[in-house]
PDB file of N, CA and C in Angstrom:
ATOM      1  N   UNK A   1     -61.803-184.407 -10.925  1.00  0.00           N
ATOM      2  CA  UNK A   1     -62.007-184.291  -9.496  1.00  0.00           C
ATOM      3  C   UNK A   1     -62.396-182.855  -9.168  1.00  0.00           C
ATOM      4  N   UNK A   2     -63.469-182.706  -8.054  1.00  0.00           N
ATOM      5  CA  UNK A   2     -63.780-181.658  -8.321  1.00  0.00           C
ATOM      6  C   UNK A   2     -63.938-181.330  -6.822  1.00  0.00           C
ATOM      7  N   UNK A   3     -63.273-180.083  -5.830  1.00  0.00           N
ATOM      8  CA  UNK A   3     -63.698-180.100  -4.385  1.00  0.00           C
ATOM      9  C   UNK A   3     -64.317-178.345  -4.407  1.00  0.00           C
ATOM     10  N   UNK A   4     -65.049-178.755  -3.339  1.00  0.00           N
ATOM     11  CA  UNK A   4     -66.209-177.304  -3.371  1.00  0.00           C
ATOM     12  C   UNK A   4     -65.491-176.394  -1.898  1.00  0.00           C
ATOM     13  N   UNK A   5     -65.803-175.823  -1.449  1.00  0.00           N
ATOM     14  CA  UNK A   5     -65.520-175.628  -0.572  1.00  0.00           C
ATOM     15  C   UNK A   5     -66.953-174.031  -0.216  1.00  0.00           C
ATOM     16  N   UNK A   6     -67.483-174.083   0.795  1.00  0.00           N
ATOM     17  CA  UNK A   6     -68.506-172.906   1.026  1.00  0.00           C
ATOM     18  C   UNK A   6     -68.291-172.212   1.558  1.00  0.00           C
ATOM     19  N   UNK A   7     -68.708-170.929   0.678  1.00  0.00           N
ATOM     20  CA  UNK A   7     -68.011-169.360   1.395  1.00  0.00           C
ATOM     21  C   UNK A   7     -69.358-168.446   2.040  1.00  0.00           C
ATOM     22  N   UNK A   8     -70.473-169.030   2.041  1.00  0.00           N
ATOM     23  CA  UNK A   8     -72.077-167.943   2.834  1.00  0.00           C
ATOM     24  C   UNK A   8     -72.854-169.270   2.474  1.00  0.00           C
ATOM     25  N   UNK A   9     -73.704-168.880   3.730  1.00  0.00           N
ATOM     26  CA  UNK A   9     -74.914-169.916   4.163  1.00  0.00           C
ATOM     27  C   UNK A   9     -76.019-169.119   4.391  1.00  0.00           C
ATOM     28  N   UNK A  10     -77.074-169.384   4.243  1.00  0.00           N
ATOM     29  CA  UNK A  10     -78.331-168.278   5.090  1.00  0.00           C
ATOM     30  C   UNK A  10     -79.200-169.899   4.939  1.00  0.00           C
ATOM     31  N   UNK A  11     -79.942-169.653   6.303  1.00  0.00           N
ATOM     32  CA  UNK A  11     -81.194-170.229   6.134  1.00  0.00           C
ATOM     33  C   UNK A  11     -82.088-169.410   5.924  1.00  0.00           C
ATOM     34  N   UNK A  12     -83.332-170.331   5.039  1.00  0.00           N
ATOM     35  CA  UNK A  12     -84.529-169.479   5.147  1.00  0.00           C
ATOM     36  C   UNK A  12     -85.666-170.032   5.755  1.00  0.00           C
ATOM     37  N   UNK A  13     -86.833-169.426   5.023  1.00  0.00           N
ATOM     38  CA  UNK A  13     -87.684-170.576   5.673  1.00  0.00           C
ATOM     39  C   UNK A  13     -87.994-171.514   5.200  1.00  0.00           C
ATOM     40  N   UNK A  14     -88.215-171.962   3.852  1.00  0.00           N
ATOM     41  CA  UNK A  14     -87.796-173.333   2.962  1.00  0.00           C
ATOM     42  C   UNK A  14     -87.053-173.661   2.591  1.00  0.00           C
ATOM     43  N   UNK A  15     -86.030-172.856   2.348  1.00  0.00           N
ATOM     44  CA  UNK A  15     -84.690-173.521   1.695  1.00  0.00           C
ATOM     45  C   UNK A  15     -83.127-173.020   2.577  1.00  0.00           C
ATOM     46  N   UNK A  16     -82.437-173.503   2.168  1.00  0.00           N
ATOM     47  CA  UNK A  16     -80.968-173.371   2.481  1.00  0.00           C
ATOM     48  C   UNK A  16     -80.242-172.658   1.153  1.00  0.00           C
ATOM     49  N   UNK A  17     -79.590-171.677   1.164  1.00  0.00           N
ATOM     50  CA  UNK A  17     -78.761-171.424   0.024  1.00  0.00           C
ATOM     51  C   UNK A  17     -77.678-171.015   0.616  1.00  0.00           C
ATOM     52  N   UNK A  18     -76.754-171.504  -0.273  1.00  0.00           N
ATOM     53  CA  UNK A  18     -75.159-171.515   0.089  1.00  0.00           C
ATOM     54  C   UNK A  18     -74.435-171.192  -1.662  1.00  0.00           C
ATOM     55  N   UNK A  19     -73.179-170.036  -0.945  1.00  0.00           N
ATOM     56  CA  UNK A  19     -72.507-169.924  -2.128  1.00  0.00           C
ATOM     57  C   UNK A  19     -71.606-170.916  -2.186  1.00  0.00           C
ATOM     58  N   UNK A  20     -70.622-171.111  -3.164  1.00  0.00           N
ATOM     59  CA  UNK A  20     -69.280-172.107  -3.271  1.00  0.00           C
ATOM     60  C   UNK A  20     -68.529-172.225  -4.571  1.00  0.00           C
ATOM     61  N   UNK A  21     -67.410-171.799  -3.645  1.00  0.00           N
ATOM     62  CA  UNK A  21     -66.213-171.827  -4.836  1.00  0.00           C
ATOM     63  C   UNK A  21     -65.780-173.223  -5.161  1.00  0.00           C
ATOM     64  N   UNK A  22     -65.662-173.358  -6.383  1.00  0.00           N
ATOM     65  CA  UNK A  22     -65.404-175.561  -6.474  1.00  0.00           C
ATOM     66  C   UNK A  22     -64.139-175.989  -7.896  1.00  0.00           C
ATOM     67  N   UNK A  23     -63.211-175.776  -6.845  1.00  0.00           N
ATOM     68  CA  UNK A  23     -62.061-175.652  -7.824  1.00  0.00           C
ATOM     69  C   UNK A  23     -62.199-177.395  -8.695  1.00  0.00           C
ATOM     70  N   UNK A  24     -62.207-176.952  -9.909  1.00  0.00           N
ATOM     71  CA  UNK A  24     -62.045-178.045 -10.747  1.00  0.00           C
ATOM     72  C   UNK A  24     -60.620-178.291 -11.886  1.00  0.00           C
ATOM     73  N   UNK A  25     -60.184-179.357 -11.506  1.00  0.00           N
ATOM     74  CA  UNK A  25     -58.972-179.991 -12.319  1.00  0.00           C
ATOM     75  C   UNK A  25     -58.793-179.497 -13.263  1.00  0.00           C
ATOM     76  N   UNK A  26     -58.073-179.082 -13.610  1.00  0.00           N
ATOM     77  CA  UNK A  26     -56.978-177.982 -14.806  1.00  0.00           C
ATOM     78  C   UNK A  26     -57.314-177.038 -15.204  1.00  0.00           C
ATOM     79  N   UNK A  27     -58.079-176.276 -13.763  1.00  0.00           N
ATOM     80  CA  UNK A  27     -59.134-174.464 -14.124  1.00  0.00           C
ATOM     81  C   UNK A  27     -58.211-174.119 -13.189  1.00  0.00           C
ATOM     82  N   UNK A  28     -57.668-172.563 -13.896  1.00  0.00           N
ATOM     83  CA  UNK A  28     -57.034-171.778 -12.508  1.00  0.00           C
ATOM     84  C   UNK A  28     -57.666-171.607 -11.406  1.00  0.00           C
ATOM     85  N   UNK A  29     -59.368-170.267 -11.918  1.00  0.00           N
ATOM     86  CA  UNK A  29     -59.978-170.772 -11.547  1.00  0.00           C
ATOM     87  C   UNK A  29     -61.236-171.294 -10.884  1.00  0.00           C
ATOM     88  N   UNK A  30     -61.631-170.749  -9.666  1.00  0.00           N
ATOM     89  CA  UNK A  30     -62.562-172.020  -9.205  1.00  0.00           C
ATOM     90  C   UNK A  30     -63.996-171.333  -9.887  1.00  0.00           C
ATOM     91  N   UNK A  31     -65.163-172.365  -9.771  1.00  0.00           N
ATOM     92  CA  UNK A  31     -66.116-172.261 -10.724  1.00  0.00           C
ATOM     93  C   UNK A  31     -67.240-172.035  -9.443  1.00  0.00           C
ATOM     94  N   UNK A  32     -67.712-170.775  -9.646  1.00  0.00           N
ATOM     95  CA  UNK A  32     -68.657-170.158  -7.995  1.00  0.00           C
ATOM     96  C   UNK A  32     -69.850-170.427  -8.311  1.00  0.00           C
ATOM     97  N   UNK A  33     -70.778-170.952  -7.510  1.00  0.00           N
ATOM     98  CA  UNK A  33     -72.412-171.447  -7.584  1.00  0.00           C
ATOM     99  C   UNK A  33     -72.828-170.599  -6.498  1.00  0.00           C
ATOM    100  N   UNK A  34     -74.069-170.338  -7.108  1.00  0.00           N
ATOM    101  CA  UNK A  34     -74.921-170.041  -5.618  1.00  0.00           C
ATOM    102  C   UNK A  34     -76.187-171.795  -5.701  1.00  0.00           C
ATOM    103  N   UNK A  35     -76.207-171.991  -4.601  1.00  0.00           N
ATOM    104  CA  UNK A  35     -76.983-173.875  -4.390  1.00  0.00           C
ATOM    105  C   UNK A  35     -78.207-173.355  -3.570  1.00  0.00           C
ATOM    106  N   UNK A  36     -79.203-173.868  -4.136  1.00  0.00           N
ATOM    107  CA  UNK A  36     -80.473-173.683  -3.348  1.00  0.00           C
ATOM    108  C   UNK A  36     -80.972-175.101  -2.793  1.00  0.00           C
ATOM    109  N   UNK A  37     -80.825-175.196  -1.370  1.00  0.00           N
ATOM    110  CA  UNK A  37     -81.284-176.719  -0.632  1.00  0.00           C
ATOM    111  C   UNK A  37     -83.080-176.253  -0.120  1.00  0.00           C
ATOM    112  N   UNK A  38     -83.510-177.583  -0.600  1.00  0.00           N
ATOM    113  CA  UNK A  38     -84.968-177.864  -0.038  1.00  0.00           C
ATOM    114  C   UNK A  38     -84.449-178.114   1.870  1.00  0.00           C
ATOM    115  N   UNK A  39     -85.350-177.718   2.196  1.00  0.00           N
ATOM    116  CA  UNK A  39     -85.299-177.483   3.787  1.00  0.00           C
ATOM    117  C   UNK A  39     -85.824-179.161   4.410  1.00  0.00           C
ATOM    118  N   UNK A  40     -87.017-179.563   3.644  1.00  0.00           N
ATOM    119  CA  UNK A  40     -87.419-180.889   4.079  1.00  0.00           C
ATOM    120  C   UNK A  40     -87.005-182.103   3.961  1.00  0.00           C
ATOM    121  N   UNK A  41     -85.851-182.224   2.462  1.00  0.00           N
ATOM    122  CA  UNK A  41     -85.057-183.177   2.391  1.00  0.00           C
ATOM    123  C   UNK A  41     -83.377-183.112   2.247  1.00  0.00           C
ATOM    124  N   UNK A  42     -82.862-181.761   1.892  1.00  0.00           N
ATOM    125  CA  UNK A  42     -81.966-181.382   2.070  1.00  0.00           C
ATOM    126  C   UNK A  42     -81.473-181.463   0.602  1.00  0.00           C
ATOM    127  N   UNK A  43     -82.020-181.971   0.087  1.00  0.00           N
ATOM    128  CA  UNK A  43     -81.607-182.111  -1.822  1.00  0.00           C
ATOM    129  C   UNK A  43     -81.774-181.334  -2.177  1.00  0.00           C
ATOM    130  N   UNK A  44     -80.808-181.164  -3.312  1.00  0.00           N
ATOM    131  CA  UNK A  44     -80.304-179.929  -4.472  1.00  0.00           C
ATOM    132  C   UNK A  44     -81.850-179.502  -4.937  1.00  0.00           C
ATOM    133  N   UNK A  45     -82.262-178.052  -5.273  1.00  0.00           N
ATOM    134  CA  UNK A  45     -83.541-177.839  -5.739  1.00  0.00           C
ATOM    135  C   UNK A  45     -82.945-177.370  -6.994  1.00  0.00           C
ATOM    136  N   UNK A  46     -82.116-176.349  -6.779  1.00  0.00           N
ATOM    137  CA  UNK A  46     -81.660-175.720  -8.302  1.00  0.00           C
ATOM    138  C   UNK A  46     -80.144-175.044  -7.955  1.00  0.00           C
ATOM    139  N   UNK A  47     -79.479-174.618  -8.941  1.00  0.00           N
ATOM    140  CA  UNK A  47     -78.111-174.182  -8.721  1.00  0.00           C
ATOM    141  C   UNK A  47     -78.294-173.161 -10.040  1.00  0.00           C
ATOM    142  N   UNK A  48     -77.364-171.927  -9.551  1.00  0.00           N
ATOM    143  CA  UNK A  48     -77.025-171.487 -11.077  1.00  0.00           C
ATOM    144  C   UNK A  48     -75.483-171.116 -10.741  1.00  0.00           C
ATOM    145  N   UNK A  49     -74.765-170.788 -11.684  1.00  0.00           N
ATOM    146  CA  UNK A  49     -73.092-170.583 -12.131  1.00  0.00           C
ATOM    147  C   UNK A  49     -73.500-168.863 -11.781  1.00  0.00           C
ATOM    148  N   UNK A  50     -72.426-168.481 -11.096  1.00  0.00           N
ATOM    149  CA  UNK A  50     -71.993-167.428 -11.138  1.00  0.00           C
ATOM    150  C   UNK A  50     -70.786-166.950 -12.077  1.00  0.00           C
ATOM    151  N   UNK A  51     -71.283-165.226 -12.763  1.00  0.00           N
ATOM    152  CA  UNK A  51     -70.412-165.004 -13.840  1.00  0.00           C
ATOM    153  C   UNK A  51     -69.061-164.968 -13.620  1.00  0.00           C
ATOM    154  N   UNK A  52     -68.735-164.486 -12.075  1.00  0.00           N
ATOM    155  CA  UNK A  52     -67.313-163.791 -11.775  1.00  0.00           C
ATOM    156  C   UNK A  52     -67.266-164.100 -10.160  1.00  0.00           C
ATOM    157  N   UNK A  53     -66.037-164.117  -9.339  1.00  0.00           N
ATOM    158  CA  UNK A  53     -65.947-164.369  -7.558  1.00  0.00           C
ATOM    159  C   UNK A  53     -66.944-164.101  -7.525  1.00  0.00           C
ATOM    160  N   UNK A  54     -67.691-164.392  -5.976  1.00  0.00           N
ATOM    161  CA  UNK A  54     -68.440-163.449  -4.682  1.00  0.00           C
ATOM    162  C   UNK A  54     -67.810-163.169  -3.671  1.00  0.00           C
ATOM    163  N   UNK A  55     -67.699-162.485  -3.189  1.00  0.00           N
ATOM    164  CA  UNK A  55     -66.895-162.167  -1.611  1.00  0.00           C
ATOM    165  C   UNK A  55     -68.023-163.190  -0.404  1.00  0.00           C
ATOM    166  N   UNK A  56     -66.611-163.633  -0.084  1.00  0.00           N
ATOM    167  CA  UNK A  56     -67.117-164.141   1.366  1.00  0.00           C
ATOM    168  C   UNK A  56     -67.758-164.198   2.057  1.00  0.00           C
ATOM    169  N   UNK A  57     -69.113-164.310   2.418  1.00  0.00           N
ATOM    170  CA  UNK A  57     -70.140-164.143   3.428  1.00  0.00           C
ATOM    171  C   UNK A  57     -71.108-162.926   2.835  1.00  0.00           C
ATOM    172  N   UNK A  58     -70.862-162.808   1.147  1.00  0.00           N
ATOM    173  CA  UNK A  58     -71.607-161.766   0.433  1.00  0.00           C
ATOM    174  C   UNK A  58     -72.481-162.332   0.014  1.00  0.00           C
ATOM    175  N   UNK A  59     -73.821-162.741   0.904  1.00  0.00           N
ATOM    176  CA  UNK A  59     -74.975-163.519   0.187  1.00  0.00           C
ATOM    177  C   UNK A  59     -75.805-163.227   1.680  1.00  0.00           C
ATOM    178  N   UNK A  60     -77.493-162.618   0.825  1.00  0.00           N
ATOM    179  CA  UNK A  60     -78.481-162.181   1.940  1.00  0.00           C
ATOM    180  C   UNK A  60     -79.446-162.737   1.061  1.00  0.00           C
ATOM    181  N   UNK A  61     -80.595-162.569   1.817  1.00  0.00           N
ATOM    182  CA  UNK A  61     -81.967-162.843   1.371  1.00  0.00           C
ATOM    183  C   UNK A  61     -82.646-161.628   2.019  1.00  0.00           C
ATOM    184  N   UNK A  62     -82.968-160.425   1.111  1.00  0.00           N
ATOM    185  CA  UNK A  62     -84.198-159.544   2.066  1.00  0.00           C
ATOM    186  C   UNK A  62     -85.579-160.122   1.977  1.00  0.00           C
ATOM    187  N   UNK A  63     -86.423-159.189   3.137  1.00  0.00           N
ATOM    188  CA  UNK A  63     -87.982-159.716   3.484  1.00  0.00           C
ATOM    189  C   UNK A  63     -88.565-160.534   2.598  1.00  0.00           C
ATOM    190  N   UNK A  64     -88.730-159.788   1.335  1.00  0.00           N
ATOM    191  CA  UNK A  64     -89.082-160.019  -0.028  1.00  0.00           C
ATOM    192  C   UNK A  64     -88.635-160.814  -0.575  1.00  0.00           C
ATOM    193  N   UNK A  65     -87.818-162.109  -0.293  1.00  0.00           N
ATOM    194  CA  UNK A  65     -87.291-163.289  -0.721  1.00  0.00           C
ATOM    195  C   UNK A  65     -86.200-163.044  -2.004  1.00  0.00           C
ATOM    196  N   UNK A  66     -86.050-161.556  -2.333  1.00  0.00           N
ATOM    197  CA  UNK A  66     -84.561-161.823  -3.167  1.00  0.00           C
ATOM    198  C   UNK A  66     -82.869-162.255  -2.230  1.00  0.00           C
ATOM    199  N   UNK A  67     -82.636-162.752  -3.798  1.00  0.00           N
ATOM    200  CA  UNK A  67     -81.304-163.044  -3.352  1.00  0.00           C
ATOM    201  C   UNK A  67     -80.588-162.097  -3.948  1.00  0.00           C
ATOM    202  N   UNK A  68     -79.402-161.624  -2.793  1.00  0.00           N
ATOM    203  CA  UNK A  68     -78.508-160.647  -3.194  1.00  0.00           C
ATOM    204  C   UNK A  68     -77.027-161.218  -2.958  1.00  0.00           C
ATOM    205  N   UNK A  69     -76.941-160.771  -4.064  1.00  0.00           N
ATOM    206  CA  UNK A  69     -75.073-161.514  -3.557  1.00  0.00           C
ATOM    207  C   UNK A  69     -73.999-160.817  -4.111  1.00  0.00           C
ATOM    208  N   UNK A  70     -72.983-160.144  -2.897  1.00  0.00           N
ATOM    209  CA  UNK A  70     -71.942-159.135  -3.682  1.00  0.00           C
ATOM    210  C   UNK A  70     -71.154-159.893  -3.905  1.00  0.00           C
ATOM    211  N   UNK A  71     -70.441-159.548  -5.004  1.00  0.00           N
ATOM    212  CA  UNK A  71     -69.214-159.965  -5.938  1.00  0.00           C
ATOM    213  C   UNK A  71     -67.884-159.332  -5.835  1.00  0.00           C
ATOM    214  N   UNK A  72     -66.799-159.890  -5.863  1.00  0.00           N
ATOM    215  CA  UNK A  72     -65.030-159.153  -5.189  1.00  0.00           C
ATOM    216  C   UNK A  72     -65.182-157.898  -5.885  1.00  0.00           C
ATOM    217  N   UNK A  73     -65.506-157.772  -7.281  1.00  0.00           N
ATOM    218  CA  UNK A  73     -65.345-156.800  -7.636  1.00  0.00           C
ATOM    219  C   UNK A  73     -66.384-155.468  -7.729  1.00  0.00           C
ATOM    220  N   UNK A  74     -66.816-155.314  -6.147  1.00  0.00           N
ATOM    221  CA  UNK A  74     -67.531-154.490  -6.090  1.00  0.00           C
ATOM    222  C   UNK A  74     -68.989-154.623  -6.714  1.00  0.00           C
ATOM    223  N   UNK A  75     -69.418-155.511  -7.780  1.00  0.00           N
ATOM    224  CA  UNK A  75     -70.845-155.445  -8.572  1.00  0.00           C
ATOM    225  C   UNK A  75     -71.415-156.127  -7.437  1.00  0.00           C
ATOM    226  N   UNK A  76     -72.929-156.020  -7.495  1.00  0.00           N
ATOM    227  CA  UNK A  76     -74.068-156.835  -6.917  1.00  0.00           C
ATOM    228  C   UNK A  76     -74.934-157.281  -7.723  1.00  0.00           C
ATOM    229  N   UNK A  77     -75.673-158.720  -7.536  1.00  0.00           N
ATOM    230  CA  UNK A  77     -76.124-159.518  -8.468  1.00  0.00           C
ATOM    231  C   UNK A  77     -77.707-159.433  -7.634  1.00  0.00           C
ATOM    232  N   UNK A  78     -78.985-159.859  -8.049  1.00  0.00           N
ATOM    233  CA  UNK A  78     -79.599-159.665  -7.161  1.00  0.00           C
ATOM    234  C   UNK A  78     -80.598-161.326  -8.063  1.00  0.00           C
ATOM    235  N   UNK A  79     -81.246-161.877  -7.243  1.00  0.00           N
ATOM    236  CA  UNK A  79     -82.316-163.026  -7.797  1.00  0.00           C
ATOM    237  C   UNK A  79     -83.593-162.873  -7.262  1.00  0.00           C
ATOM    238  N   UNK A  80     -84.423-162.818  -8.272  1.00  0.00           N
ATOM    239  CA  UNK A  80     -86.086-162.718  -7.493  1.00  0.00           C
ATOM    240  C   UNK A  80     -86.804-163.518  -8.471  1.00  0.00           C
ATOM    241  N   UNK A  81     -88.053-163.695  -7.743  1.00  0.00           N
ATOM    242  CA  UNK A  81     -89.306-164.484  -8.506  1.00  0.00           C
ATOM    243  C   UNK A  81     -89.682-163.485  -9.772  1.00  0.00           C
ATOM    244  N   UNK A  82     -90.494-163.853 -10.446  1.00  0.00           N
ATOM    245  CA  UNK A  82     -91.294-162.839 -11.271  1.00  0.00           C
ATOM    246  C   UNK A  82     -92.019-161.716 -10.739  1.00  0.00           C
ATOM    247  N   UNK A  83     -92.106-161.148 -11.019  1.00  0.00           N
ATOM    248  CA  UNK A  83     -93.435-159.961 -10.766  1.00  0.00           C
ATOM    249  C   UNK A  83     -94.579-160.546 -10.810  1.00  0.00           C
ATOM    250  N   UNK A  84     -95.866-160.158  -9.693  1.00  0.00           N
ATOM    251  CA  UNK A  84     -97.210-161.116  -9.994  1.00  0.00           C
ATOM    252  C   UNK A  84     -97.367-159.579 -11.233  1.00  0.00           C
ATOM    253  N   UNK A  85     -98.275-159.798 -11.944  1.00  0.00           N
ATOM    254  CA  UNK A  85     -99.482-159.314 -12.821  1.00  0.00           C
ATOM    255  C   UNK A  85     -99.686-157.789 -11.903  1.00  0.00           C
ATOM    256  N   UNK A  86     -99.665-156.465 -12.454  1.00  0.00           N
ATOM    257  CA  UNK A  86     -99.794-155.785 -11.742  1.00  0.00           C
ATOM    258  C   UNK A  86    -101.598-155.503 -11.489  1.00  0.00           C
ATOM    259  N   UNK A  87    -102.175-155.740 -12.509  1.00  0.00           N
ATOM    260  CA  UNK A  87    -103.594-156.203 -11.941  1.00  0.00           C
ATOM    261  C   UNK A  87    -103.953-156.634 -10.915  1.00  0.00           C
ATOM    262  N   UNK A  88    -103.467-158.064 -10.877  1.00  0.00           N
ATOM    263  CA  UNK A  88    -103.765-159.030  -9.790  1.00  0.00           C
ATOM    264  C   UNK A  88    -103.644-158.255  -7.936  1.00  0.00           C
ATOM    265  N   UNK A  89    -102.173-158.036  -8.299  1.00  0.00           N
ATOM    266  CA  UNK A  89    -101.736-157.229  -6.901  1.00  0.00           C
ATOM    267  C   UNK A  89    -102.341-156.327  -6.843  1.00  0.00           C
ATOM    268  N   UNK A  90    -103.457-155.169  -8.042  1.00  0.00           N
ATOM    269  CA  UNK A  90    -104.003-154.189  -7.379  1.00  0.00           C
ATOM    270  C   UNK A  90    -105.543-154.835  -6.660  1.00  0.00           C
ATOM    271  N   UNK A  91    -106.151-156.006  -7.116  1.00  0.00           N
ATOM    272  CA  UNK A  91    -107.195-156.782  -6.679  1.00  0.00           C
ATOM    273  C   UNK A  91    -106.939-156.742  -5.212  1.00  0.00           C
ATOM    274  N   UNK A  92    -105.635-157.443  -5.023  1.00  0.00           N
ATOM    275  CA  UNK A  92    -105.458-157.998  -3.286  1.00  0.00           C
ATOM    276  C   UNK A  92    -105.057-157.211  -2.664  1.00  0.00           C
ATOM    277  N   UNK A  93    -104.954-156.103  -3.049  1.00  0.00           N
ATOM    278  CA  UNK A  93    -104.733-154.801  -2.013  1.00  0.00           C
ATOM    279  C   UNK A  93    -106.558-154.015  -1.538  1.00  0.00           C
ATOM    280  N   UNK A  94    -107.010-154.585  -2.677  1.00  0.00           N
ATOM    281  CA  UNK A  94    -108.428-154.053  -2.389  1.00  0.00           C
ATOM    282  C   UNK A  94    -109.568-154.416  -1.704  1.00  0.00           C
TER     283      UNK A  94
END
């Protein structure tokens, strides 16, 4: 049995991501996700496990579409796309 419970929400502009602590049966304990929701159907897109807590309402998205999310113990975790090609980006600046 497994209950979640959510500690930060942000909308974006396609997706929903939410952290959550989800205490599971015979773990001290709880097992923290950050959940990425599709905006158009509301279904799971992707999830990953977090290594250690997050603090409470410690989850942003800056301009630039990373995800940042502080952790109890002071560290910050950060999630981004790839880098385009630094070529490419010097093309479309030109």
């Amino acid at each position: 049995m497994q209950e979640s419970e959510t500690m930060a929400l942000v909308l974006a502009r396609n997706v929903t991501l939410t952290l959550s602590a989800n205490s599971i049966r015979r773990q001290i304990n709880p097992l923290w996700q950050l959940n990425c929701l599709n905006n158009k159907n509301g279904k799971l897109w992707w999830r990953e496990n977090l290594p250690s807590p997050a603090l409470a309402n410690g989850l942003l998205v800056d301009r630039d579409g990373r995800i940042v999310i502080v952790m109890q113990d002071g560290g910050v975790m950060c999630y981004a796309h790839k880098p385009e090609d630094a070529s490419k980006s010097q093309a479309k600046r030109n």
